[in-house]
PDB file of N, CA and C in Angstrom:
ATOM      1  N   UNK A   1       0.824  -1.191   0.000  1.00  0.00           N
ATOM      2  CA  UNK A   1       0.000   0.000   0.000  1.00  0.00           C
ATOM      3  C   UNK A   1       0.869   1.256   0.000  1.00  0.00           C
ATOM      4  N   UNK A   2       1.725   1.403   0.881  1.00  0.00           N
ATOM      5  CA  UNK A   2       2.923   2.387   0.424  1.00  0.00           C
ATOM      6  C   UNK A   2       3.879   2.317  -0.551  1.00  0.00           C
ATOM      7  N   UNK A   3       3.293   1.846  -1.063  1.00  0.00           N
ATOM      8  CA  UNK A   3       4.342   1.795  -2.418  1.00  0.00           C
ATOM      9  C   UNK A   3       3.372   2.080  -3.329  1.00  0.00           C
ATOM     10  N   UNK A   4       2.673   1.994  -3.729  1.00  0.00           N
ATOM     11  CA  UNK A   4       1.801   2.767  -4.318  1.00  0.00           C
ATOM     12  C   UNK A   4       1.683   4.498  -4.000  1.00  0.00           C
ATOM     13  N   UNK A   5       1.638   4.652  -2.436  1.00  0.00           N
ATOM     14  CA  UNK A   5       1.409   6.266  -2.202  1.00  0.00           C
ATOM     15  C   UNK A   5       2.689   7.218  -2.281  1.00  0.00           C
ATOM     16  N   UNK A   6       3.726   6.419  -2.449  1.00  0.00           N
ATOM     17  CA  UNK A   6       5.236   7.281  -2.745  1.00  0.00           C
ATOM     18  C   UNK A   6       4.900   7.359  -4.296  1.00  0.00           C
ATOM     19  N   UNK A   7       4.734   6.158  -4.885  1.00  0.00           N
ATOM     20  CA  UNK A   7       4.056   6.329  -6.153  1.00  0.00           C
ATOM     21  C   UNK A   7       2.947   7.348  -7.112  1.00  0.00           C
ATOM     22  N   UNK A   8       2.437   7.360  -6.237  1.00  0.00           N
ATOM     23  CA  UNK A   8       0.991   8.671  -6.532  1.00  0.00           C
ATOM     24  C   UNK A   8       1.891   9.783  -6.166  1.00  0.00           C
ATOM     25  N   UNK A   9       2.546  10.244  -4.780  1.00  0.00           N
ATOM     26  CA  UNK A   9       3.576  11.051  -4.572  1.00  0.00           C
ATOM     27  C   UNK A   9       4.283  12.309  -5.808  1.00  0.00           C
ATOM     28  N   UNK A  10       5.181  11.148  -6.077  1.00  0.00           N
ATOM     29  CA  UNK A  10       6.325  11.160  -7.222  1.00  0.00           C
ATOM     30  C   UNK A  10       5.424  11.575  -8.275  1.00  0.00           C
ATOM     31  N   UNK A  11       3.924  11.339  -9.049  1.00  0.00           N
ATOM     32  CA  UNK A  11       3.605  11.558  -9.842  1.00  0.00           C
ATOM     33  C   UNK A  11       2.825  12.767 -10.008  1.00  0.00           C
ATOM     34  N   UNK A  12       2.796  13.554  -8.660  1.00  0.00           N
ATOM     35  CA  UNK A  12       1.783  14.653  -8.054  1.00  0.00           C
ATOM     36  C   UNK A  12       2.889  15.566  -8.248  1.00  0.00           C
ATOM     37  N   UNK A  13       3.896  15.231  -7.778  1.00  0.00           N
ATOM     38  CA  UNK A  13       5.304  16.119  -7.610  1.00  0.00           C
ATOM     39  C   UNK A  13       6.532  16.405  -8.691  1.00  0.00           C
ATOM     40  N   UNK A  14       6.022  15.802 -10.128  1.00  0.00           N
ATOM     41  CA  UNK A  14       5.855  16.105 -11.547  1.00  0.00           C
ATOM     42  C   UNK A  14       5.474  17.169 -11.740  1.00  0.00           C
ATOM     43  N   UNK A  15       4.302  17.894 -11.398  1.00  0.00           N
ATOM     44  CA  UNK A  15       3.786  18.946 -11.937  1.00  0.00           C
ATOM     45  C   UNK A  15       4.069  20.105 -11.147  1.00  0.00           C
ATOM     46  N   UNK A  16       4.688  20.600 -12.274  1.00  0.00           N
ATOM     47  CA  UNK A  16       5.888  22.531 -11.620  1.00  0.00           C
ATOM     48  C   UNK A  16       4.271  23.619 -10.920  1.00  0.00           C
ATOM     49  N   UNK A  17       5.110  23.963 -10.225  1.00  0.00           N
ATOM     50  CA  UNK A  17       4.302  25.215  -9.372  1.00  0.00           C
ATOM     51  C   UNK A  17       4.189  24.688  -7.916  1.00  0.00           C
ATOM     52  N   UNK A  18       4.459  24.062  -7.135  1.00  0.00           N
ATOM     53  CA  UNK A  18       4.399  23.721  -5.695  1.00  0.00           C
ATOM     54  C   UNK A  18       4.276  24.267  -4.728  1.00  0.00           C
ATOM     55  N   UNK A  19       5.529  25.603  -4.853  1.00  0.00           N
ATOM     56  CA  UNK A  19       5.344  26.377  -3.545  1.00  0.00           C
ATOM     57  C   UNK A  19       4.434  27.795  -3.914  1.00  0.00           C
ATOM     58  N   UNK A  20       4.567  28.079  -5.318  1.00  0.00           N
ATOM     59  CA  UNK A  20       4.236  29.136  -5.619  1.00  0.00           C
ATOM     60  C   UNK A  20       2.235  29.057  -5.756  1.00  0.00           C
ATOM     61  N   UNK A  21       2.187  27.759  -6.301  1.00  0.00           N
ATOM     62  CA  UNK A  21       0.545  27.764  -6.470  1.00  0.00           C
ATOM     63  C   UNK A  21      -0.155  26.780  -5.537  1.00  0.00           C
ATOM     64  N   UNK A  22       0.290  25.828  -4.983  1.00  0.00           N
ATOM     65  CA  UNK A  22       0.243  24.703  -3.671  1.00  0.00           C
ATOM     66  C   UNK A  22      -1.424  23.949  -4.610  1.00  0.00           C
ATOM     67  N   UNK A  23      -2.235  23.762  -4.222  1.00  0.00           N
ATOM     68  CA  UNK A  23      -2.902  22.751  -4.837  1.00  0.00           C
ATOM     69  C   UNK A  23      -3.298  23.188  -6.154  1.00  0.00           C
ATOM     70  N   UNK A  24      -3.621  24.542  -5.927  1.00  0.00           N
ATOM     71  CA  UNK A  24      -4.283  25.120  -7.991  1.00  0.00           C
ATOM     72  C   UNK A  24      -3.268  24.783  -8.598  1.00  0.00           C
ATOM     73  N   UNK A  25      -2.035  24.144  -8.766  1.00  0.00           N
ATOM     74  CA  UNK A  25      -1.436  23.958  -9.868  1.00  0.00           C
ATOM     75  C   UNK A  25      -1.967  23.421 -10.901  1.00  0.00           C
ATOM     76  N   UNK A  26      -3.164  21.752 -10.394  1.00  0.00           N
ATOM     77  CA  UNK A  26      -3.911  21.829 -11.017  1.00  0.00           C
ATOM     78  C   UNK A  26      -5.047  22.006 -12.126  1.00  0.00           C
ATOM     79  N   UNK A  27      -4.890  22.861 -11.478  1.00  0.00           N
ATOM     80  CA  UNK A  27      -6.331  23.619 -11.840  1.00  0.00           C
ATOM     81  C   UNK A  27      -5.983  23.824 -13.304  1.00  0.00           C
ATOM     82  N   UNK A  28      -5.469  24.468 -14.234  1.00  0.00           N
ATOM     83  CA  UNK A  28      -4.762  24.212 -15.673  1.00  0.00           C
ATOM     84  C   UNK A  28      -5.091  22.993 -16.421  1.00  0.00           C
ATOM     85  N   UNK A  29      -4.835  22.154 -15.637  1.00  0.00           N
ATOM     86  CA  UNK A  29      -4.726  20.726 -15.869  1.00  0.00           C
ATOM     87  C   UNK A  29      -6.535  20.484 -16.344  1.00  0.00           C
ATOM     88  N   UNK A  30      -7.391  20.927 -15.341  1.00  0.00           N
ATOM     89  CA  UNK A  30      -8.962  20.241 -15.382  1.00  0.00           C
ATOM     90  C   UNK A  30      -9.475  21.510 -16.577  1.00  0.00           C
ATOM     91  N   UNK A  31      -9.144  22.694 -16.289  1.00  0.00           N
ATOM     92  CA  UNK A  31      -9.609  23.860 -17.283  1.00  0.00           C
ATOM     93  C   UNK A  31      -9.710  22.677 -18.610  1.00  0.00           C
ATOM     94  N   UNK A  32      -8.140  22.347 -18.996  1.00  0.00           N
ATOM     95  CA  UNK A  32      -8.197  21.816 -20.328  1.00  0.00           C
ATOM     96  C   UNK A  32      -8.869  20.603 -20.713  1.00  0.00           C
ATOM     97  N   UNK A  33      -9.306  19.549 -19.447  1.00  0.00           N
ATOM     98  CA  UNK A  33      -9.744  18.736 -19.713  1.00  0.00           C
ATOM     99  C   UNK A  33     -11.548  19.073 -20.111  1.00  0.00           C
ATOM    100  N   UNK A  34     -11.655  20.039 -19.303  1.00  0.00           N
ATOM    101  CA  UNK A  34     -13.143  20.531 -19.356  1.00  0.00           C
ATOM    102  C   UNK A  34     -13.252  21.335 -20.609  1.00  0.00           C
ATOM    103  N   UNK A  35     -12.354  21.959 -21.567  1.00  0.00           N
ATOM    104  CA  UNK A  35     -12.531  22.169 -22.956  1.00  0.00           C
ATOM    105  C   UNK A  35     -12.415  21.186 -23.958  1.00  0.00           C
ATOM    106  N   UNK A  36     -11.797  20.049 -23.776  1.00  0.00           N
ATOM    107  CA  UNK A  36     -11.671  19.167 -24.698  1.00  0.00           C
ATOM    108  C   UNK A  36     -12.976  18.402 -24.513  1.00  0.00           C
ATOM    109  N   UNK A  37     -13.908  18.157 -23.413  1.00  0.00           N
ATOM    110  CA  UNK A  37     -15.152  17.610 -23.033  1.00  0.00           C
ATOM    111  C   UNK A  37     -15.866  18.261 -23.938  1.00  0.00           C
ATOM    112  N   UNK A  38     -16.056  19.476 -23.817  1.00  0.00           N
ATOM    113  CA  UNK A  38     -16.802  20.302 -24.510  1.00  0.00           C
ATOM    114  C   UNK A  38     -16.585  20.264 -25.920  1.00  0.00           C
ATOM    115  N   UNK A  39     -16.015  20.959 -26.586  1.00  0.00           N
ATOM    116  CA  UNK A  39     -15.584  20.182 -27.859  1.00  0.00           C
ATOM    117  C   UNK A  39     -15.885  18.942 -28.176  1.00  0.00           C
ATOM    118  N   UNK A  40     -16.111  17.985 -27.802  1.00  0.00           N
ATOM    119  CA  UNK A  40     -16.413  16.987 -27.850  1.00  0.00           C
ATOM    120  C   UNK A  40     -17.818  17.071 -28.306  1.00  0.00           C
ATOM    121  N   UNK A  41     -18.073  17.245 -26.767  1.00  0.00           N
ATOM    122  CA  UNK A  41     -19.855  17.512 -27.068  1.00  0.00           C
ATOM    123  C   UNK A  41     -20.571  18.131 -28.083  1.00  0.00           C
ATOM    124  N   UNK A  42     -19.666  18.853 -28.495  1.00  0.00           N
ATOM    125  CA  UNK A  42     -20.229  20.243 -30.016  1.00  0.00           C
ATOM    126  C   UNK A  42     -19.992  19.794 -31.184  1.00  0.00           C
ATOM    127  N   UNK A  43     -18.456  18.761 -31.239  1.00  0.00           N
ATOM    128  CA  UNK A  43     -18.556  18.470 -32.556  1.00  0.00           C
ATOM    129  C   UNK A  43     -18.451  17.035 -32.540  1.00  0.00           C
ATOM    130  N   UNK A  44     -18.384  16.008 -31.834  1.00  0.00           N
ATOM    131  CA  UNK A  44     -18.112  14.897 -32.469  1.00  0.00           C
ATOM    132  C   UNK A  44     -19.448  14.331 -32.183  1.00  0.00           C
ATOM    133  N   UNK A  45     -19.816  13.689 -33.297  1.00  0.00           N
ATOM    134  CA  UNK A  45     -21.389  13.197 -33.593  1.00  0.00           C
ATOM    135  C   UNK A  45     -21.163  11.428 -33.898  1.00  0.00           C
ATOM    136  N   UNK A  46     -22.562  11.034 -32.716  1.00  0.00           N
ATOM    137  CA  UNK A  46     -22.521   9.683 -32.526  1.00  0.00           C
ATOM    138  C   UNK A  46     -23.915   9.170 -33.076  1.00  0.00           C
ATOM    139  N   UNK A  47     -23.342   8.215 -33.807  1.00  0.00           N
ATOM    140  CA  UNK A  47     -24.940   8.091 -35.026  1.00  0.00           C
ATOM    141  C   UNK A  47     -25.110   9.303 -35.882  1.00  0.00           C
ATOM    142  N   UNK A  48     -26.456  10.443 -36.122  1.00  0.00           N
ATOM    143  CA  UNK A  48     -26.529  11.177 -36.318  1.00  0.00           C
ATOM    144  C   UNK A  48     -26.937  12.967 -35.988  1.00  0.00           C
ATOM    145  N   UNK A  49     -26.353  12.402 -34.461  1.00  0.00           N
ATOM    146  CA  UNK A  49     -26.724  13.504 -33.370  1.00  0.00           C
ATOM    147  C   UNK A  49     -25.412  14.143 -32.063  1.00  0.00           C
ATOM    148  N   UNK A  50     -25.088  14.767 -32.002  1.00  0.00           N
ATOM    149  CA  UNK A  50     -24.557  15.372 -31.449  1.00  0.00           C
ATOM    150  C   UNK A  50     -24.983  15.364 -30.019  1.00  0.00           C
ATOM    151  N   UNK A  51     -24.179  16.225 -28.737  1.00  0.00           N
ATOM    152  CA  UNK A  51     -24.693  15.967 -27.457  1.00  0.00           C
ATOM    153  C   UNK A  51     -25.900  17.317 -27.432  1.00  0.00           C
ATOM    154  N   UNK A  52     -25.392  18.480 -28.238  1.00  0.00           N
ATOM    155  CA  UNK A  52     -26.194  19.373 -28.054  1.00  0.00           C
ATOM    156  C   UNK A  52     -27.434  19.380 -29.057  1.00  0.00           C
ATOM    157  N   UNK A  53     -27.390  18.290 -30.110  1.00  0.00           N
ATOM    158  CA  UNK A  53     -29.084  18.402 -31.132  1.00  0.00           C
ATOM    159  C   UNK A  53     -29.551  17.664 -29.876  1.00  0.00           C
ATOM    160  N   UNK A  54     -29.401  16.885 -29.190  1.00  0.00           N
ATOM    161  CA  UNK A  54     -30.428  15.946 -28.034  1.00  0.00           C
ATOM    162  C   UNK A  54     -30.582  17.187 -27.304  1.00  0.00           C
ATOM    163  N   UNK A  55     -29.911  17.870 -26.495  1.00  0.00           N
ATOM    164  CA  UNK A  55     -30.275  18.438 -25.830  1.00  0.00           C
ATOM    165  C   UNK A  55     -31.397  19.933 -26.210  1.00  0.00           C
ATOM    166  N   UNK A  56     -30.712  20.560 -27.583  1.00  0.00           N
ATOM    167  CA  UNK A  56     -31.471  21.054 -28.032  1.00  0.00           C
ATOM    168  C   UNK A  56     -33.115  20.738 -28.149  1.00  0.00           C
ATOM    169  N   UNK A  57     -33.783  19.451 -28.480  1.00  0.00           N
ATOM    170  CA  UNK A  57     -34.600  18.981 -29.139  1.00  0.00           C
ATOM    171  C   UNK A  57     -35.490  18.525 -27.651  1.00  0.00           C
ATOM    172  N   UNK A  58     -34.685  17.652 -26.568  1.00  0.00           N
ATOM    173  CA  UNK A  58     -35.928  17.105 -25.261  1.00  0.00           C
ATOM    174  C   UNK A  58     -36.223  18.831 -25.320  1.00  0.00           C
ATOM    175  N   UNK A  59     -35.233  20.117 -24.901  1.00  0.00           N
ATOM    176  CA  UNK A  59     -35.772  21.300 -24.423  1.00  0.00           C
ATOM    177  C   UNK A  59     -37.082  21.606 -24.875  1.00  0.00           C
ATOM    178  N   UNK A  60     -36.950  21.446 -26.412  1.00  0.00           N
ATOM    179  CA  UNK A  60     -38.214  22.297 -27.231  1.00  0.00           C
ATOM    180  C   UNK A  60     -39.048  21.015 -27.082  1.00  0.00           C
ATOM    181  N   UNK A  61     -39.194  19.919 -26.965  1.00  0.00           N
ATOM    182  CA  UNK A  61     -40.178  18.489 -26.455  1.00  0.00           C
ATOM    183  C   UNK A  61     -40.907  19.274 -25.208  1.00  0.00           C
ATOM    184  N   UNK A  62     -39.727  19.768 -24.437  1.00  0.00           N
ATOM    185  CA  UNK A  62     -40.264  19.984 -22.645  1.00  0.00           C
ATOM    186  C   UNK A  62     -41.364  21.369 -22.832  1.00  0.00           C
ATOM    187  N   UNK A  63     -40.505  22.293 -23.733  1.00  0.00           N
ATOM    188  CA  UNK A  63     -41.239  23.726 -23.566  1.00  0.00           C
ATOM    189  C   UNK A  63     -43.124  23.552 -24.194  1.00  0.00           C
ATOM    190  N   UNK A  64     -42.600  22.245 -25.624  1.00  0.00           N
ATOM    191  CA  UNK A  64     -44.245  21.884 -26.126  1.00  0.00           C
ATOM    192  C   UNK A  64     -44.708  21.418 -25.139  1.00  0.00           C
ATOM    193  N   UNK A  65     -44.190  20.912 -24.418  1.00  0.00           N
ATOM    194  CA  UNK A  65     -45.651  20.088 -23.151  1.00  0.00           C
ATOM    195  C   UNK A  65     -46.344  20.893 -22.496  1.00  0.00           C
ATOM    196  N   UNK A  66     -44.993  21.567 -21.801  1.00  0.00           N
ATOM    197  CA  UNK A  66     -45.623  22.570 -20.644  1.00  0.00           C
ATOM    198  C   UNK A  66     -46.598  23.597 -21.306  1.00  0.00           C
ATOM    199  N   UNK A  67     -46.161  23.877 -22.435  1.00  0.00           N
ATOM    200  CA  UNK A  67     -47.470  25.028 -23.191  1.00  0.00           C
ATOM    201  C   UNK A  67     -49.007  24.361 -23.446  1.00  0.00           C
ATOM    202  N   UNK A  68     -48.892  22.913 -24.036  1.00  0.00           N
ATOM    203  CA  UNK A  68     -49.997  21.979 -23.575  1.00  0.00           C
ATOM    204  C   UNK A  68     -50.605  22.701 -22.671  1.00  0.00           C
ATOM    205  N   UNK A  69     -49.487  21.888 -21.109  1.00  0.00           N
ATOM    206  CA  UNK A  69     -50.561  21.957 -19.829  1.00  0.00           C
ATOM    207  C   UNK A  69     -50.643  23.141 -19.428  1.00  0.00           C
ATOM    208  N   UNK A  70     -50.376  24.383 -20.008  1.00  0.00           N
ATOM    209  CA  UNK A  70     -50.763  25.370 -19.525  1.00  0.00           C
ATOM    210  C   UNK A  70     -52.001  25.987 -20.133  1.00  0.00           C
ATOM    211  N   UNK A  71     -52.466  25.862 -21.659  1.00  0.00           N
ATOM    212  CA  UNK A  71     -53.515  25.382 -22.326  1.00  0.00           C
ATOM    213  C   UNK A  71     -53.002  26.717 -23.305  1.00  0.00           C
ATOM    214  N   UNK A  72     -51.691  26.920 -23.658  1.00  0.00           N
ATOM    215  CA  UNK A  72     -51.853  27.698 -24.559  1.00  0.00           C
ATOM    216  C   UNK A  72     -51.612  27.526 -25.825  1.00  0.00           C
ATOM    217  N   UNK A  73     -52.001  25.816 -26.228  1.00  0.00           N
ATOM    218  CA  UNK A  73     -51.982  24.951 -27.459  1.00  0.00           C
ATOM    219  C   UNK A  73     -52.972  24.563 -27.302  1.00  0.00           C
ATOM    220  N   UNK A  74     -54.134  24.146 -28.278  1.00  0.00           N
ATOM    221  CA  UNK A  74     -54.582  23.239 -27.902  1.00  0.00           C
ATOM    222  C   UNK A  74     -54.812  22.281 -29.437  1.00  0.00           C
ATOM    223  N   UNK A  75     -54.917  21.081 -28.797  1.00  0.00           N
ATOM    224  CA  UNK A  75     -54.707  19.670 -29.399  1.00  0.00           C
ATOM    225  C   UNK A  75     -55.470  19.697 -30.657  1.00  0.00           C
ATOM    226  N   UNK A  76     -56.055  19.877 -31.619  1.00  0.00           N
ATOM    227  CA  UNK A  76     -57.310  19.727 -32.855  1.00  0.00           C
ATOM    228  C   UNK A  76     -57.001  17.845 -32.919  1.00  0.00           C
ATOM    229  N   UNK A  77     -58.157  17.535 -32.068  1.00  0.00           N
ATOM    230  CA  UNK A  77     -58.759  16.077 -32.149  1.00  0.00           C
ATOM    231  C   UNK A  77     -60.006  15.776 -33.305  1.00  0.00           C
ATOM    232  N   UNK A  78     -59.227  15.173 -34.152  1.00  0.00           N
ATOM    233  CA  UNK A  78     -60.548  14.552 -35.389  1.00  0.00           C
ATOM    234  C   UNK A  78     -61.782  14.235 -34.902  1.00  0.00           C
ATOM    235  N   UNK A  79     -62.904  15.229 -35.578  1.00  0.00           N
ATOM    236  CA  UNK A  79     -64.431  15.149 -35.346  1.00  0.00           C
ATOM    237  C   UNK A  79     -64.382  13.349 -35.767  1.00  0.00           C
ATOM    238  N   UNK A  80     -65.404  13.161 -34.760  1.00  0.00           N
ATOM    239  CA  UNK A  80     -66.411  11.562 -34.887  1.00  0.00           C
ATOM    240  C   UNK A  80     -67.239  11.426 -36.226  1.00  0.00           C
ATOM    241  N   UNK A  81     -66.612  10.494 -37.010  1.00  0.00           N
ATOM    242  CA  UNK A  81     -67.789  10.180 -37.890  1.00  0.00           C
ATOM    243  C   UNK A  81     -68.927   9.335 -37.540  1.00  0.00           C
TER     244      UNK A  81
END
């Protein structure tokens, strides 16, 4: 088990800024991971949809309902023959 945590150690203590930035050194590190996520999400398309056409599309699903139940649609149900 300690050999592993000198391990994690040594690999924490790789990354320059220590005394000057103490844990945000970081922080650089997740910024970029959290733009490459994103990017992701915007352009790389799985099947024929993207993360943001889904998300785009439940929104305007959610906003038609709620206008439903608020009754400022209403339904045209085919007269009974």
């Amino acid at each position: 088990m300690f050999h592993r945590s000198k391990n994690l150690k040594y690999v924490l203590n790789l990354v320059p800024g220590k005394r000057r930035l103490g844990t945000y050194r970081f922080l650089p590190i997740f910024f970029c991971i959290g733009g490459v996520m994103e990017w992701i999400m915007i352009n790389v398309r799985i099947g024929k949809e993207t993360f943001y056409d889904v998300y785009r599309r439940k929104r305007s699903e959610r906003e038609y309902q709620q206008k439903i139940a608020d009754g400022l649609i209403a339904l045209n149900e085919p007269a009974a023959k």
